[in-house]
N, C-alpha and C. Protein backbone atom coordinates (compact mmCIF):
# COMPACT_ATOMS: atom_id res chain seq x y z
N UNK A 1 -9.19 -3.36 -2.90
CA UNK A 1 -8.53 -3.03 -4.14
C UNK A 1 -8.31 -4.31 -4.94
N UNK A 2 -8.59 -3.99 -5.99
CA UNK A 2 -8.29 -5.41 -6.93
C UNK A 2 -7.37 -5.24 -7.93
N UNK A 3 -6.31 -6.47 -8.17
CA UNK A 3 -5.45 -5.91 -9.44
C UNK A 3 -6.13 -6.12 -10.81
N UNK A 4 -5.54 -5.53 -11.95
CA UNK A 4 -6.25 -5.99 -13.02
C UNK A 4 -5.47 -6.92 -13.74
N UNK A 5 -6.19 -7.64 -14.31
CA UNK A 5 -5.27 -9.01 -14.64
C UNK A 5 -5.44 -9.55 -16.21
N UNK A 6 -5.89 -8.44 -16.58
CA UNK A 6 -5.65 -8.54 -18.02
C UNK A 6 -5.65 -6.55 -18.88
N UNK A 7 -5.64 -6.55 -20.07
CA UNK A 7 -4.93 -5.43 -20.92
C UNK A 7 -6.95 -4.78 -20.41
N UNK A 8 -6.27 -3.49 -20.57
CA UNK A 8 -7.38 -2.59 -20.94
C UNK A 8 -7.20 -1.69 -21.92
N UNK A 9 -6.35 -1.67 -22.71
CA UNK A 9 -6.34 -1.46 -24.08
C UNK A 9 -6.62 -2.29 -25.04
N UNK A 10 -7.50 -1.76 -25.95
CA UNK A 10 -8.34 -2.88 -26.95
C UNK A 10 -7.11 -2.91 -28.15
N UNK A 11 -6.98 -4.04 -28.71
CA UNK A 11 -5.64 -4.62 -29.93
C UNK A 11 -6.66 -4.39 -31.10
N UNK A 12 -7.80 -3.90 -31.41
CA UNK A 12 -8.61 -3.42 -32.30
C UNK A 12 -8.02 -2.31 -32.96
N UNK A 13 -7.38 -2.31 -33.59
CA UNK A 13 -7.15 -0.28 -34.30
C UNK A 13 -5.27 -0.01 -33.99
N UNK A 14 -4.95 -1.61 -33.36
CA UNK A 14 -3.66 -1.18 -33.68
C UNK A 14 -3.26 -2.17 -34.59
N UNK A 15 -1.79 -1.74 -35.19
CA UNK A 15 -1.12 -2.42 -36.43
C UNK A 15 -0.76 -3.60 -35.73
N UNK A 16 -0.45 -4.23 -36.36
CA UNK A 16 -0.14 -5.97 -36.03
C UNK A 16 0.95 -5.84 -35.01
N UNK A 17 2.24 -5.40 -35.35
CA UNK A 17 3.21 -5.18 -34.39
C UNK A 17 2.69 -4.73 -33.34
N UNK A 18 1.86 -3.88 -33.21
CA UNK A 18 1.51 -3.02 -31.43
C UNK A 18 0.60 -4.23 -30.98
N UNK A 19 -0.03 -4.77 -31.75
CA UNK A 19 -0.88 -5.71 -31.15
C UNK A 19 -0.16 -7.56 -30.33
N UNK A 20 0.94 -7.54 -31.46
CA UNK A 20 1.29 -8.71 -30.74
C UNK A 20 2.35 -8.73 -29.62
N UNK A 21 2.80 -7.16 -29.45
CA UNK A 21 3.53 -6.46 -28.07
C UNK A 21 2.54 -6.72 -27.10
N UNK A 22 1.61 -6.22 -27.35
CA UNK A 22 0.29 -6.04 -26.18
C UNK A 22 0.33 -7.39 -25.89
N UNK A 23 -0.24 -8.20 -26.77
CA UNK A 23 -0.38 -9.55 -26.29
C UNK A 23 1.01 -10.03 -25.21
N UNK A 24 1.97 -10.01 -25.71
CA UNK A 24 3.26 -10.54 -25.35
C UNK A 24 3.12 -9.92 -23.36
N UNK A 25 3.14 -8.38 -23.52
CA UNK A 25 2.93 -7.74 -22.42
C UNK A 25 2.16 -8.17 -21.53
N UNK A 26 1.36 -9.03 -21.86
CA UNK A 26 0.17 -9.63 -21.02
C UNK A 26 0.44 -11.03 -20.42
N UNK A 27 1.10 -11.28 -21.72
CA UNK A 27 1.66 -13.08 -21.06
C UNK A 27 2.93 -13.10 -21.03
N UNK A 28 3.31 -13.02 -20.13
CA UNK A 28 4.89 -13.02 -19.98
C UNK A 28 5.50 -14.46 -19.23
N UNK A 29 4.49 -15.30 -18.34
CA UNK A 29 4.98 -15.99 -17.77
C UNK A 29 4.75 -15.85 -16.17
N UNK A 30 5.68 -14.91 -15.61
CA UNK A 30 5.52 -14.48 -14.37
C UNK A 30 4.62 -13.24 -14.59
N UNK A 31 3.72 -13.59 -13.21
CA UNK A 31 2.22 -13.01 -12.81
C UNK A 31 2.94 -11.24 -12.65
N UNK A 32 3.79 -11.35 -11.83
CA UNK A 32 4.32 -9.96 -11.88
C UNK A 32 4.71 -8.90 -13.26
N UNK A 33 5.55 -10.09 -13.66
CA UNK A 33 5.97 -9.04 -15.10
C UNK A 33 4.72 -8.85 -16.21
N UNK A 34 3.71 -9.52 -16.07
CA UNK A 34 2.28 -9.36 -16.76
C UNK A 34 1.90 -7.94 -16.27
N UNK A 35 1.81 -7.55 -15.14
CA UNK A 35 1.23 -6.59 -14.27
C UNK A 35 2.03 -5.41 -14.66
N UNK A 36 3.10 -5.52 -14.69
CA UNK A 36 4.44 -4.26 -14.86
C UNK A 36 4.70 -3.93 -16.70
N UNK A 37 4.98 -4.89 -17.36
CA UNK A 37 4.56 -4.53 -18.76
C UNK A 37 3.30 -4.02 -19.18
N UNK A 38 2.47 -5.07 -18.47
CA UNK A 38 0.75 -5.02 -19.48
C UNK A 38 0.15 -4.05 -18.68
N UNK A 39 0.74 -3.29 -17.51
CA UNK A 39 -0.13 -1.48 -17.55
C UNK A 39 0.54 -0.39 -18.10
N UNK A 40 2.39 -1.14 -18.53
CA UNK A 40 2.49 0.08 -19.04
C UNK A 40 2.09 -0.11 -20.43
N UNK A 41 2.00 -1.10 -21.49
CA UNK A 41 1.34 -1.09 -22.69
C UNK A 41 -0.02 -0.89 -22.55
N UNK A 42 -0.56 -1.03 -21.85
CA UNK A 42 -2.11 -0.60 -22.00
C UNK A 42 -1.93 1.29 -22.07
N UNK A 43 -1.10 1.93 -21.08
CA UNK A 43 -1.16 3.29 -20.71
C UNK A 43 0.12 3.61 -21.87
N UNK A 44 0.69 3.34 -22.45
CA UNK A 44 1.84 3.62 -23.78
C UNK A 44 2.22 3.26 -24.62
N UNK A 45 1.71 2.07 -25.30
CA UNK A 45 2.03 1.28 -26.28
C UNK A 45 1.70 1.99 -28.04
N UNK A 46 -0.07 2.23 -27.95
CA UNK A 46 -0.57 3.31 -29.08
C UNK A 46 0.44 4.27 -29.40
N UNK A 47 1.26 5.38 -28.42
CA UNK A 47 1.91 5.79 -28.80
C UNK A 47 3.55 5.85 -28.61
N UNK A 48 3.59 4.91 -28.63
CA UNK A 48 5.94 4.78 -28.31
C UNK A 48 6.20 4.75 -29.95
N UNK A 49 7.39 5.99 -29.91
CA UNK A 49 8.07 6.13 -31.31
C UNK A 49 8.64 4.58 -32.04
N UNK A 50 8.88 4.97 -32.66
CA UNK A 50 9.84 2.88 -33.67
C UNK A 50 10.86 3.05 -32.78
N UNK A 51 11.35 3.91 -32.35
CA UNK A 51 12.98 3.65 -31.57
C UNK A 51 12.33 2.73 -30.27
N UNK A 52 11.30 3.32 -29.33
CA UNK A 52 10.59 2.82 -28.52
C UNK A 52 9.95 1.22 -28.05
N UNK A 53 9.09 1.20 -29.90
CA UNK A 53 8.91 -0.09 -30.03
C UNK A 53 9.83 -0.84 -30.20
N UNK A 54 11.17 -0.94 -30.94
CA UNK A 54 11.99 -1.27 -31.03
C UNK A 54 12.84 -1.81 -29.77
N UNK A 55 12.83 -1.11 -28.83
CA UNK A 55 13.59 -0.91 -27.30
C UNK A 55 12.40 -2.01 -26.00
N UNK A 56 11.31 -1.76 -26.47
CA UNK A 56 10.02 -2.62 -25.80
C UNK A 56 10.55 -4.09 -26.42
N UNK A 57 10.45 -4.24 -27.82
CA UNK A 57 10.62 -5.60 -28.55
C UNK A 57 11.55 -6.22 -27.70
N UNK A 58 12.87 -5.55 -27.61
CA UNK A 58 14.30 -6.52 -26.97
C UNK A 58 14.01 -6.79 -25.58
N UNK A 59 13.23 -5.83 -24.81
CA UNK A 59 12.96 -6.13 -23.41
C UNK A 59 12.33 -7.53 -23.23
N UNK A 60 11.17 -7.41 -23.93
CA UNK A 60 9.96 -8.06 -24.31
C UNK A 60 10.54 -9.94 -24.30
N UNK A 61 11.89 -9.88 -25.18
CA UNK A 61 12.73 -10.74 -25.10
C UNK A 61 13.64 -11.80 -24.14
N UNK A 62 13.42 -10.38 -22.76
CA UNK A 62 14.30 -10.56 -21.81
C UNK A 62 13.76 -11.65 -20.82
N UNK A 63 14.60 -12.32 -20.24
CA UNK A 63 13.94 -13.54 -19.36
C UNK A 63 13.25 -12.88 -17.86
N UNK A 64 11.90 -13.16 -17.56
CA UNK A 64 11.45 -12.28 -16.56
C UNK A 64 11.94 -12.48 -15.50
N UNK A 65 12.92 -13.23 -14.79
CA UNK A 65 13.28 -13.17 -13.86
C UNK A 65 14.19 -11.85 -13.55
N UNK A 66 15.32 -11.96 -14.57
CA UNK A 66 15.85 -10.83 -14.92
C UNK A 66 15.51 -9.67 -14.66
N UNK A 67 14.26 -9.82 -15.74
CA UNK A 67 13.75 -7.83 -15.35
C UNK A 67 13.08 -7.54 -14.32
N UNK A 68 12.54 -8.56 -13.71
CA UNK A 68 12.30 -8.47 -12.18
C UNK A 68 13.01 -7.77 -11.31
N UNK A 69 14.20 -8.19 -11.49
CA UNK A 69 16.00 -8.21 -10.75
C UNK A 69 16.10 -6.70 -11.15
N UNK A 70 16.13 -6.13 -12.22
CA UNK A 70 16.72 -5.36 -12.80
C UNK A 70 15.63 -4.38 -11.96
N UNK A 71 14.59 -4.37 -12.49
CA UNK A 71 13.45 -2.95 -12.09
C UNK A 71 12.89 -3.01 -10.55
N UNK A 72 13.06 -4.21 -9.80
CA UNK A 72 13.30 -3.67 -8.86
C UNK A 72 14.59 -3.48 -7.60
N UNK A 73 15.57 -3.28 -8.91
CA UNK A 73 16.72 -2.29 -8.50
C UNK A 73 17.53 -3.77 -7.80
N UNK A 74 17.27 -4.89 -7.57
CA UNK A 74 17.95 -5.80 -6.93
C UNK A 74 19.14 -6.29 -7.70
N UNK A 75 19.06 -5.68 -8.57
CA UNK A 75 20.53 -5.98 -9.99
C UNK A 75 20.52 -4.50 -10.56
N UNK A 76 21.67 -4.50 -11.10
CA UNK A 76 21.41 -3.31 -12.67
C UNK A 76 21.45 -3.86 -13.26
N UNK A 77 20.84 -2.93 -14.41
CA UNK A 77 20.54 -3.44 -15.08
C UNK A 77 21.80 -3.47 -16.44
N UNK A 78 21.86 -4.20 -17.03
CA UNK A 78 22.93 -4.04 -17.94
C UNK A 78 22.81 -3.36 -18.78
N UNK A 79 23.97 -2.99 -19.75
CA UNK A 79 24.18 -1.74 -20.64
C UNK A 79 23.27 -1.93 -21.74
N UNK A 80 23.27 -3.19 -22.38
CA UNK A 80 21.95 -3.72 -23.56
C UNK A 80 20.74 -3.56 -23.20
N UNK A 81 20.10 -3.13 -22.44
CA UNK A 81 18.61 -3.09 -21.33
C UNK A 81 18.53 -1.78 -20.91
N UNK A 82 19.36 -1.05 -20.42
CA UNK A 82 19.55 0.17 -19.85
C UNK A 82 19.25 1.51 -20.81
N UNK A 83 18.27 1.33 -21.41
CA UNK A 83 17.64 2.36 -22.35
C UNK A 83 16.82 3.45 -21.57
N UNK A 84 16.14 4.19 -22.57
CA UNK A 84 15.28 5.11 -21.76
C UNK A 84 14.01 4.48 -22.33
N UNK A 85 13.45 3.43 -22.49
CA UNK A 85 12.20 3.05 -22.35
C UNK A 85 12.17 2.11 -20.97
N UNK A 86 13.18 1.76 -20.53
CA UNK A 86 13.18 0.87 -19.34
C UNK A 86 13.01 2.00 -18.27
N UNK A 87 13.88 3.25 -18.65
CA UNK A 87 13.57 4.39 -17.60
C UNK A 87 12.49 4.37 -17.40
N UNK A 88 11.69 4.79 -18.49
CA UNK A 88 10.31 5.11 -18.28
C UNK A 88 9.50 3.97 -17.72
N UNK A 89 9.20 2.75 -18.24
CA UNK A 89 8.59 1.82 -17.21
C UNK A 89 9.04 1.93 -15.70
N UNK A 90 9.96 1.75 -15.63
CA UNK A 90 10.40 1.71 -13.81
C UNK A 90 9.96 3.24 -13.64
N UNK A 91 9.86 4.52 -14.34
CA UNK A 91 9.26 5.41 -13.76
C UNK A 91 7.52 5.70 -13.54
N UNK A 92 6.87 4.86 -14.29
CA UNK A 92 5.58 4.85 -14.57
C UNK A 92 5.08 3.53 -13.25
N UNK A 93 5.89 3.03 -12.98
CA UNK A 93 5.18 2.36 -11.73
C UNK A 93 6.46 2.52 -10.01
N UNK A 94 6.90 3.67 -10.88
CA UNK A 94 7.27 4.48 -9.14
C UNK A 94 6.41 5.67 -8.30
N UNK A 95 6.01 5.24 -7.54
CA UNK A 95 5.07 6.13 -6.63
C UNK A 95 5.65 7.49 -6.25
């Protein structure tokens, strides 16, 4: 099995904002949080409402150690973070 280590969604055909999320999603810094953002923007980014993108942007912000901590449950996550787009990522890479 191999991981994938870059976007498989093409930044062609989206608006500037979805595109420089994607990017962001991809380079985060830590190899992990690349992997955990940049499949769920590849698999949801085209379509997350403005409240969504909006809620991605502040994450997007967040220091990755942090959301490391946070999504895999080794912290909570705090009340500013604790949205339902964070639901949904931590639900999109729970088995």
């Amino acid at each position: 099995m191999t991981l994938q280590n870059g976007p498989t969604l093409s930044s062609s055909g989206l608006e500037p904002r979805r595109k420089k999320m994607l990017f962001r999603a991809w380079h985060r810094g830590m190899k992990e949080m690349d992997i955990v953002f940049g499949k769920f923007a590849d698999a949801h980014l085209a379509t997350l409402s403005e409240i969504e993108l909006t809620e991605f942007e502040h994450l997007l912000k967040a220091p990755d150690r942090d959301l490391f901590k946070w999504i895999s449950g080794e912290e909570n996550i705090p009340i500013e973070y604790n949205n339902n787009l964070m639901k949904k990522i931590i639900a999109f890479h729970t088995f």
